[in-house]
PDB file of N, CA and C in Angstrom:
ATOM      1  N   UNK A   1      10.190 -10.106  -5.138  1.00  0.00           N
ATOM      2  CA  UNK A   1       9.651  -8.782  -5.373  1.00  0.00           C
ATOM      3  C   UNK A   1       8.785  -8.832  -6.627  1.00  0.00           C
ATOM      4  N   UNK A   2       7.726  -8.239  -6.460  1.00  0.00           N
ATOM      5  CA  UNK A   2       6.925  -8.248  -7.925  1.00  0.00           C
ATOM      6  C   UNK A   2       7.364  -6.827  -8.513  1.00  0.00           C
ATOM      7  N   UNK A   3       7.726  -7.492  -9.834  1.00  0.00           N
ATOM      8  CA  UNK A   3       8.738  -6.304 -10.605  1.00  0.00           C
ATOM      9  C   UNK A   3       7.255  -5.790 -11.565  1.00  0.00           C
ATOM     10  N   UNK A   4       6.627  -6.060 -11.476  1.00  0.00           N
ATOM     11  CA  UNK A   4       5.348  -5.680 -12.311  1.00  0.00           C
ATOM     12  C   UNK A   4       4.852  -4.824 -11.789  1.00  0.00           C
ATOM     13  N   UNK A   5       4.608  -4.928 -10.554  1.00  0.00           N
ATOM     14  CA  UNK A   5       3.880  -3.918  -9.628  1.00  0.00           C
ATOM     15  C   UNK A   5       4.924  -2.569  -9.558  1.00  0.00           C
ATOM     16  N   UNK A   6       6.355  -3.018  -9.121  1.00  0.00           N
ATOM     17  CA  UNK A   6       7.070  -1.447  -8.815  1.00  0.00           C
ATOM     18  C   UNK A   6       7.629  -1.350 -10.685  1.00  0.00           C
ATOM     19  N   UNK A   7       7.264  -1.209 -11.463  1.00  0.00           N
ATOM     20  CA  UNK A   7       7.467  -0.981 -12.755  1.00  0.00           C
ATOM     21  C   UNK A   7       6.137  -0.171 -12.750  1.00  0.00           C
ATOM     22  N   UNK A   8       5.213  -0.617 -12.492  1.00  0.00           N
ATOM     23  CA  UNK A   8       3.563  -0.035 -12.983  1.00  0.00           C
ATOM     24  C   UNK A   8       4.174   1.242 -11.714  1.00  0.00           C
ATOM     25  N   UNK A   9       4.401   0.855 -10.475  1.00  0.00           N
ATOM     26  CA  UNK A   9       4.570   2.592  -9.834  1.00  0.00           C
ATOM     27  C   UNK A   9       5.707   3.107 -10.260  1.00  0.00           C
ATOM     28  N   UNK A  10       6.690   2.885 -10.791  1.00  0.00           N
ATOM     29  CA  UNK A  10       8.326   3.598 -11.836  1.00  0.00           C
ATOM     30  C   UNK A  10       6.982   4.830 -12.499  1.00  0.00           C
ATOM     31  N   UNK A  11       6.038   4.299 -13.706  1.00  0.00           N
ATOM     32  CA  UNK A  11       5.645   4.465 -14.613  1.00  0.00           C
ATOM     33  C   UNK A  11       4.679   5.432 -14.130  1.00  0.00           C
ATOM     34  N   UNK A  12       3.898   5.817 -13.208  1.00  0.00           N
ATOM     35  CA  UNK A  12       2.753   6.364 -12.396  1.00  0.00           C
ATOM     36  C   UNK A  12       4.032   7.476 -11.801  1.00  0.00           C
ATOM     37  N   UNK A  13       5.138   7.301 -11.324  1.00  0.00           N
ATOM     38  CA  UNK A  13       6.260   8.459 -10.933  1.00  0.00           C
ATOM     39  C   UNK A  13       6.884   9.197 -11.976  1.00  0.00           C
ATOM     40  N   UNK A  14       7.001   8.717 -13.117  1.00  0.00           N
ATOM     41  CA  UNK A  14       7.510   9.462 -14.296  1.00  0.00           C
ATOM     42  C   UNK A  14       8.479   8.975 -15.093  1.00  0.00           C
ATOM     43  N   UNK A  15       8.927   7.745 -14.596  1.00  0.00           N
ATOM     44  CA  UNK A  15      10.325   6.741 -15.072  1.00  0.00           C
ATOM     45  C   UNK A  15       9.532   6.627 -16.563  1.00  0.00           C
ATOM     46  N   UNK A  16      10.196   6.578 -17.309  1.00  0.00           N
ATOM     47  CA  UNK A  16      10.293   6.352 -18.964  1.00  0.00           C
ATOM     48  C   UNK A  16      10.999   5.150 -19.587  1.00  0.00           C
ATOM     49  N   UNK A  17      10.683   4.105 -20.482  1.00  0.00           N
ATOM     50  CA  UNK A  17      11.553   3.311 -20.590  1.00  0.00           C
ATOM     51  C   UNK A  17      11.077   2.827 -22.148  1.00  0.00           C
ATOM     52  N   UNK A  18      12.339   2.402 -22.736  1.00  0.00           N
ATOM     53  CA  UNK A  18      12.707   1.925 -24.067  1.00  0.00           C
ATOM     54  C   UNK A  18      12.768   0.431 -24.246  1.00  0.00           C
ATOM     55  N   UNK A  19      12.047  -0.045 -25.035  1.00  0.00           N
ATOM     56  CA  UNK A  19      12.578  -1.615 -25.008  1.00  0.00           C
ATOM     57  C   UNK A  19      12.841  -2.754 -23.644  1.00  0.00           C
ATOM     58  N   UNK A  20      11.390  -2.415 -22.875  1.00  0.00           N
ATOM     59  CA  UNK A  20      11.414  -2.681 -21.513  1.00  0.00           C
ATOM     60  C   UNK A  20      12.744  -2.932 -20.558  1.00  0.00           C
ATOM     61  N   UNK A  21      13.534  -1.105 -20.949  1.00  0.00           N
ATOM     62  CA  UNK A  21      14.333  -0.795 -20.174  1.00  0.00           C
ATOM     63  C   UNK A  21      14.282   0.460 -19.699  1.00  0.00           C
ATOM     64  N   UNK A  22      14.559   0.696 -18.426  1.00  0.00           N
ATOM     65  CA  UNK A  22      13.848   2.038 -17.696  1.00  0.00           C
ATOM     66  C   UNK A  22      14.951   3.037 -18.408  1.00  0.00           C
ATOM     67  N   UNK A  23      14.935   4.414 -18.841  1.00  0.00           N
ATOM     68  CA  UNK A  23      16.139   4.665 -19.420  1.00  0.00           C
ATOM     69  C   UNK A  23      16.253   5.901 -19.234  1.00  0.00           C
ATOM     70  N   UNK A  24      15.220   6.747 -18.920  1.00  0.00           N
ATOM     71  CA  UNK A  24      14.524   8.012 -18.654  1.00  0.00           C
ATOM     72  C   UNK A  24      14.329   8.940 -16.910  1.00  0.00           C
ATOM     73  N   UNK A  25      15.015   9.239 -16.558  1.00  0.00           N
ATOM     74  CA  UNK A  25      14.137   9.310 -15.043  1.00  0.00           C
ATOM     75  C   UNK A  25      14.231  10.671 -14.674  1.00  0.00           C
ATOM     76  N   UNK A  26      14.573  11.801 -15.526  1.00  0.00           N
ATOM     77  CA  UNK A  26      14.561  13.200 -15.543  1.00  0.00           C
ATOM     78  C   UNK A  26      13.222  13.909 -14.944  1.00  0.00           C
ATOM     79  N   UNK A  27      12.122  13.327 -15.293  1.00  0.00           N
ATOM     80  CA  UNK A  27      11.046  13.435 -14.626  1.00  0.00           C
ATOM     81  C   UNK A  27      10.227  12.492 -13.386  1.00  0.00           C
ATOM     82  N   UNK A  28      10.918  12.008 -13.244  1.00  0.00           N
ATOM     83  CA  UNK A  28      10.680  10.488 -12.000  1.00  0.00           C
ATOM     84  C   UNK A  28      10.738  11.137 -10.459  1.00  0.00           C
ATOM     85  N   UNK A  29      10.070  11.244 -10.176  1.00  0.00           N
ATOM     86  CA  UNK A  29       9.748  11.574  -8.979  1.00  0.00           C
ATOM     87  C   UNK A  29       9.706  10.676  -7.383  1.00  0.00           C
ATOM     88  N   UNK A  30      10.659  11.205  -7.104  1.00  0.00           N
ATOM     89  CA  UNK A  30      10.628   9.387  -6.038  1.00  0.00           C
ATOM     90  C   UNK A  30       9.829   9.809  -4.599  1.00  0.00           C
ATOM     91  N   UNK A  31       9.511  11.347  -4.438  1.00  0.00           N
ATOM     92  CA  UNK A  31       8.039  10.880  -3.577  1.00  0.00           C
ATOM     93  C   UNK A  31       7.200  10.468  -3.970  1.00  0.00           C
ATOM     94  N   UNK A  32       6.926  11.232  -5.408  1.00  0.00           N
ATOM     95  CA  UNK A  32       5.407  10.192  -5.474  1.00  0.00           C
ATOM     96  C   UNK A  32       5.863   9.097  -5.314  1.00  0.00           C
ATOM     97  N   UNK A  33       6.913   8.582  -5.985  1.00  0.00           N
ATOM     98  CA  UNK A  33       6.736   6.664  -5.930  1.00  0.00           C
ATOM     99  C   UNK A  33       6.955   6.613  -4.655  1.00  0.00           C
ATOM    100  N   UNK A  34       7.476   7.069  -3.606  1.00  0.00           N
ATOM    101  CA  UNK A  34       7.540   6.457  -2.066  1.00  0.00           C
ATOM    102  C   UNK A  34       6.052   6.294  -1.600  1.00  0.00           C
ATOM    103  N   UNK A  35       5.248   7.969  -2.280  1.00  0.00           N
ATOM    104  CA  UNK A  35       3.558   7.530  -1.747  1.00  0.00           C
ATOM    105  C   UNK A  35       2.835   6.453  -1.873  1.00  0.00           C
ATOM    106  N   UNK A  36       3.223   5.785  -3.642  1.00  0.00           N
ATOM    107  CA  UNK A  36       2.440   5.225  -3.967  1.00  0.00           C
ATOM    108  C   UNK A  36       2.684   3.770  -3.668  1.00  0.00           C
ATOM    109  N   UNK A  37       4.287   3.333  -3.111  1.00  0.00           N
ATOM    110  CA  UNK A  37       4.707   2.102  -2.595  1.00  0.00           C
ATOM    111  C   UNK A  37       3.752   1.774  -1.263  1.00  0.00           C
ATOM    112  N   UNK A  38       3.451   2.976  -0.468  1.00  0.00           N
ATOM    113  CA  UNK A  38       3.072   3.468   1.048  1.00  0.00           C
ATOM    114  C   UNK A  38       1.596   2.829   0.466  1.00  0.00           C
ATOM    115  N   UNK A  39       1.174   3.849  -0.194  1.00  0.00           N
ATOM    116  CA  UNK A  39      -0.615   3.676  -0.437  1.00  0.00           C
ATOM    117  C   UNK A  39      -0.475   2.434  -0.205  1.00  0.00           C
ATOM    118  N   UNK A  40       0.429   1.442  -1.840  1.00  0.00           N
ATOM    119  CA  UNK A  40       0.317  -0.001  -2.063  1.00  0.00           C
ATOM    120  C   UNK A  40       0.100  -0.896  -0.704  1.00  0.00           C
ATOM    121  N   UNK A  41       0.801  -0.692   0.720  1.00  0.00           N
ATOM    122  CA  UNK A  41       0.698  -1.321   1.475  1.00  0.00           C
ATOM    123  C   UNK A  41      -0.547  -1.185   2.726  1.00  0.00           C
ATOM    124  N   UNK A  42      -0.739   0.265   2.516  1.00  0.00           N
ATOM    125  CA  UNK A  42      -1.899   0.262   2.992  1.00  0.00           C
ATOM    126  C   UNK A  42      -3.745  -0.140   2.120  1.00  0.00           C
ATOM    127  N   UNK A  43      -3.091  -0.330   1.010  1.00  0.00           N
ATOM    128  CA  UNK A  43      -4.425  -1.318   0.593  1.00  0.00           C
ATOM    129  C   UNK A  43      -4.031  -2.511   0.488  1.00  0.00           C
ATOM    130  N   UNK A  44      -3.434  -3.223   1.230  1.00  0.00           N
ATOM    131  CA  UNK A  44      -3.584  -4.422   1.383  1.00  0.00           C
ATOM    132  C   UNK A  44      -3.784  -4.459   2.879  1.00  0.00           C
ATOM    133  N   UNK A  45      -3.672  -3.584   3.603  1.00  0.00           N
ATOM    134  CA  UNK A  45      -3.864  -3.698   5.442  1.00  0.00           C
ATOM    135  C   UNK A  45      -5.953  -3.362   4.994  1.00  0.00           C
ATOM    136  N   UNK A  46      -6.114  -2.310   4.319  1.00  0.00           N
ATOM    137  CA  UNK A  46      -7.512  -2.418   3.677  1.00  0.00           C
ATOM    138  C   UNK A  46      -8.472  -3.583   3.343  1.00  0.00           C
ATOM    139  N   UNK A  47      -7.656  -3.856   2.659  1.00  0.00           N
ATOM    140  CA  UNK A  47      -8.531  -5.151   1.968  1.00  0.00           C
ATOM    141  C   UNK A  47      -8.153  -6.586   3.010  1.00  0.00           C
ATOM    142  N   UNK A  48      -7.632  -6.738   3.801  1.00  0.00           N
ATOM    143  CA  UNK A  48      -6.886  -7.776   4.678  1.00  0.00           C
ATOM    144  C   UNK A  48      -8.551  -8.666   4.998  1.00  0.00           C
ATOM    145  N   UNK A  49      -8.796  -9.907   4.508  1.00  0.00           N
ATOM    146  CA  UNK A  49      -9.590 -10.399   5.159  1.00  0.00           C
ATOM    147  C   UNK A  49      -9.601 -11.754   6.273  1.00  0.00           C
ATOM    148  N   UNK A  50     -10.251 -11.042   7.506  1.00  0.00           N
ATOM    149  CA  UNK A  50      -9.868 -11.767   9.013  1.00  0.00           C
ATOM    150  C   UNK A  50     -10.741 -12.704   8.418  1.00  0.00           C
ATOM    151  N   UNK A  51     -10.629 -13.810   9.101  1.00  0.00           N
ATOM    152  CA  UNK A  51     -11.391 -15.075   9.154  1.00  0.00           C
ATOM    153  C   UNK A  51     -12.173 -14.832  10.454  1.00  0.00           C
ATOM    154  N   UNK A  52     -13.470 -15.140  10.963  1.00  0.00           N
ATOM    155  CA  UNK A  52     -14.007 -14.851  12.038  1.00  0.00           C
ATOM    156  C   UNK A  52     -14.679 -16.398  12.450  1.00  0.00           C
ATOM    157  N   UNK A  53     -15.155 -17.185  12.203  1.00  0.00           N
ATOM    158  CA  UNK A  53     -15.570 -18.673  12.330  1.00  0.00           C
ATOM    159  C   UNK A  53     -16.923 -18.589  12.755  1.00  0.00           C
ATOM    160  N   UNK A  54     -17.285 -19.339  13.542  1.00  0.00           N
ATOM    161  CA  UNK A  54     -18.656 -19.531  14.051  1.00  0.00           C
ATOM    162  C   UNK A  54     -19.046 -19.359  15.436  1.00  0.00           C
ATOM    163  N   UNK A  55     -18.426 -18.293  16.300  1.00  0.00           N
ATOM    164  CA  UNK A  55     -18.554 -18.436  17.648  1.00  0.00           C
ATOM    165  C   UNK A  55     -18.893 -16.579  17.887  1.00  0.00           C
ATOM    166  N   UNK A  56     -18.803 -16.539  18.542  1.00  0.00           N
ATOM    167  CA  UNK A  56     -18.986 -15.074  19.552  1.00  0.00           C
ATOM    168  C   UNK A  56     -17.346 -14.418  19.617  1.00  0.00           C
ATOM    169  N   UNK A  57     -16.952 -15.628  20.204  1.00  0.00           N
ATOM    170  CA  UNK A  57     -15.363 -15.498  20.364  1.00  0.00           C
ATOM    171  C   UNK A  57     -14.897 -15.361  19.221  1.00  0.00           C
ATOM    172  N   UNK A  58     -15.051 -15.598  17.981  1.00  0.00           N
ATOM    173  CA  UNK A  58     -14.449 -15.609  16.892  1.00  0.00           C
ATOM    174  C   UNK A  58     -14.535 -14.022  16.395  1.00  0.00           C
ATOM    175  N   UNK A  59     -15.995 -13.816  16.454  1.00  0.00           N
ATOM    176  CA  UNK A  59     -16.852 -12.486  16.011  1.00  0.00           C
ATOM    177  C   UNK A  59     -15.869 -11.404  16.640  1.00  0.00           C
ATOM    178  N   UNK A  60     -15.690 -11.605  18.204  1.00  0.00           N
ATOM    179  CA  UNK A  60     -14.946 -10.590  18.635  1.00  0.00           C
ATOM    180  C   UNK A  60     -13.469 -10.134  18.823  1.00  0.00           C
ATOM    181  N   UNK A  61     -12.554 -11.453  18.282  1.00  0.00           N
ATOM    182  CA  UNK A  61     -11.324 -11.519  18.080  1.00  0.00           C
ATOM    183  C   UNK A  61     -11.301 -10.667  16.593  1.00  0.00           C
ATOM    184  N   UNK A  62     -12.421 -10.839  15.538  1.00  0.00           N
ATOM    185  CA  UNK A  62     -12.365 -10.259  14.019  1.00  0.00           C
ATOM    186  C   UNK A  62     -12.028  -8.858  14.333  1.00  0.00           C
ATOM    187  N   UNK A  63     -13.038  -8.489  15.399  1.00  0.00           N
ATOM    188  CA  UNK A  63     -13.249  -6.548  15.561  1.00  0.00           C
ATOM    189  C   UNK A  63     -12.251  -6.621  15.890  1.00  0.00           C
ATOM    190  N   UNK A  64     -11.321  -7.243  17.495  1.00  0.00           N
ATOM    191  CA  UNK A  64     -10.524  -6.602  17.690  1.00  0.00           C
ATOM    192  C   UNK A  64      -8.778  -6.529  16.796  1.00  0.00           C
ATOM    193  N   UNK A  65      -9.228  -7.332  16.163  1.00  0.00           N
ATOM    194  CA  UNK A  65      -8.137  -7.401  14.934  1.00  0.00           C
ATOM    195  C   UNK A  65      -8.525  -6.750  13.617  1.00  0.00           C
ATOM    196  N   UNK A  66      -9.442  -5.927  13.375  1.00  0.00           N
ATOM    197  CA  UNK A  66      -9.766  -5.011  12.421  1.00  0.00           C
ATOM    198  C   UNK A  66      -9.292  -3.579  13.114  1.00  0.00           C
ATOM    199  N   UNK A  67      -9.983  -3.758  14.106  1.00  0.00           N
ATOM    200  CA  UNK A  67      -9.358  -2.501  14.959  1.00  0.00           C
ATOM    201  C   UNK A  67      -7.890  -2.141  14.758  1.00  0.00           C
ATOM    202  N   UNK A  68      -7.421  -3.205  15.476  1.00  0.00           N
ATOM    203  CA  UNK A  68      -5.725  -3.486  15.194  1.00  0.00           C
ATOM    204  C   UNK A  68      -5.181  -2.401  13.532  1.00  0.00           C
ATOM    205  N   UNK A  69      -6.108  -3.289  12.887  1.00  0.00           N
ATOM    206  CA  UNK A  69      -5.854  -2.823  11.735  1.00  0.00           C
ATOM    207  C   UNK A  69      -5.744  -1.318  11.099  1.00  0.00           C
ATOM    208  N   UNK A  70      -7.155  -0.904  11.128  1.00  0.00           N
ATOM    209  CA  UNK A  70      -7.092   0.525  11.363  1.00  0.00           C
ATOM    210  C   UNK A  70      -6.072   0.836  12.133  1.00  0.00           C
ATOM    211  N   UNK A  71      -5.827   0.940  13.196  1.00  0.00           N
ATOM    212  CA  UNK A  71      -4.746   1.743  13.711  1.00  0.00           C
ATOM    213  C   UNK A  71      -3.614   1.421  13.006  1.00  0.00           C
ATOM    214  N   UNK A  72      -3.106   0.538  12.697  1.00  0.00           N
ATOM    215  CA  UNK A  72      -1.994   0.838  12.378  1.00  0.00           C
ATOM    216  C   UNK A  72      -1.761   1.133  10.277  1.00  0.00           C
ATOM    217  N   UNK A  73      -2.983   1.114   9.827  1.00  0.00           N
ATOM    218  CA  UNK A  73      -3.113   1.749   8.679  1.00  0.00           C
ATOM    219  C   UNK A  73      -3.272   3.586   8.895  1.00  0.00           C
ATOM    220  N   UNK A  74      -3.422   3.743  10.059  1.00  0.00           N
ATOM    221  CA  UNK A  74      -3.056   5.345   9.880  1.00  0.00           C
ATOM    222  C   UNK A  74      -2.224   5.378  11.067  1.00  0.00           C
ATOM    223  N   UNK A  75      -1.426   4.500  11.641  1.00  0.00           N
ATOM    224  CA  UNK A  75       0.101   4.733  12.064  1.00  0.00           C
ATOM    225  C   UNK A  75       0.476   4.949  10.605  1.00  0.00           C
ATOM    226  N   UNK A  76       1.047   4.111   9.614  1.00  0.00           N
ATOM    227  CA  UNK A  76       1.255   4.437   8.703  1.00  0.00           C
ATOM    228  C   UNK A  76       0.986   5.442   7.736  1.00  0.00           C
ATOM    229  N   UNK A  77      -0.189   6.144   7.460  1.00  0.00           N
ATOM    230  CA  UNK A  77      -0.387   7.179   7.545  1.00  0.00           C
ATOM    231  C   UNK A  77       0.067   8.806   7.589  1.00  0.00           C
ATOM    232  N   UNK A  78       0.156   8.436   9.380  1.00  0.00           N
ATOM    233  CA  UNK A  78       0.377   9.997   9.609  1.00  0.00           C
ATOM    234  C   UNK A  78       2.124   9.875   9.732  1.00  0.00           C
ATOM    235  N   UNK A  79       2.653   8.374   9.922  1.00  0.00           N
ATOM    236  CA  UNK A  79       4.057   8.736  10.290  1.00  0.00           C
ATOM    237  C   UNK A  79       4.664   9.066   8.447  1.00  0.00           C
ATOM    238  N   UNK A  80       4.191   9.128   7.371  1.00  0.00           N
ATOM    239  CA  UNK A  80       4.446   9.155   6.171  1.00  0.00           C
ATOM    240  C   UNK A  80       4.319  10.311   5.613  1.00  0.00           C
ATOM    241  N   UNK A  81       2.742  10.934   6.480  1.00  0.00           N
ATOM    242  CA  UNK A  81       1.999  12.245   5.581  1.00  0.00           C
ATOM    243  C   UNK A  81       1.331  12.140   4.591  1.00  0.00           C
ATOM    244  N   UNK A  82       0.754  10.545   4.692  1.00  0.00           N
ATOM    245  CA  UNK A  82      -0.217  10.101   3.621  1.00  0.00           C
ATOM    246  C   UNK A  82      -1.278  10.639   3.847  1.00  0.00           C
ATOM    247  N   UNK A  83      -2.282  11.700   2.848  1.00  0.00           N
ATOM    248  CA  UNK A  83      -3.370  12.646   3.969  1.00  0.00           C
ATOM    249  C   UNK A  83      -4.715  11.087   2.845  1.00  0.00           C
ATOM    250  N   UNK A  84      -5.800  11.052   3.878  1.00  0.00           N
ATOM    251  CA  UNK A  84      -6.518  10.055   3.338  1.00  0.00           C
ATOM    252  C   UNK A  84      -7.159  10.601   2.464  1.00  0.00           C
ATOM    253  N   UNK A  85      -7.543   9.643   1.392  1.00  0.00           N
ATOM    254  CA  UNK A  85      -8.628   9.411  -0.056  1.00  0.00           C
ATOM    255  C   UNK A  85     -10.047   8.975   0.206  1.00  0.00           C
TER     256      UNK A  85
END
């Protein structure tokens, strides 16, 4: 698990911490952090780069696996209530 990354979203939810210890969470909000775990995975289905090669066949396996993609970056989405940016 990268503890850097869900520390940076603790910190973006409201978690507070002393002596890089979380210690605070009176204001911590754990939808936002559920959103922002959610977002986190849908920018990496975003940024995902297909390899496509040198053929026709390659070209059109890319779309239909970008496609892929999209859809299921707003499966994720709407099954969450992530409204898009």
């Amino acid at each position: 698990m990268n503890e850097k990354l869900i520390n940076s979203l603790m910190w973006k939810a409201g978690a507070k911490f002393e002596m890089m210890n979380w210690v605070h969470y009176d204001d911590f909000d754990y939808e936002k952090f559920a959103q922002l775990i959610i977002k986190e995975c849908i920018e990496e289905i975003e940024t995902y780069r297909i390899p496509v090669g040198n053929s026709a066949a390659g070209e059109i396996a890319c779309e239909w696996t970008y496609d892929a993609l999209k859809d299921i970056r707003q499966n994720i989405k709407d099954r969450f209530g992530i409204s898009s940016e």
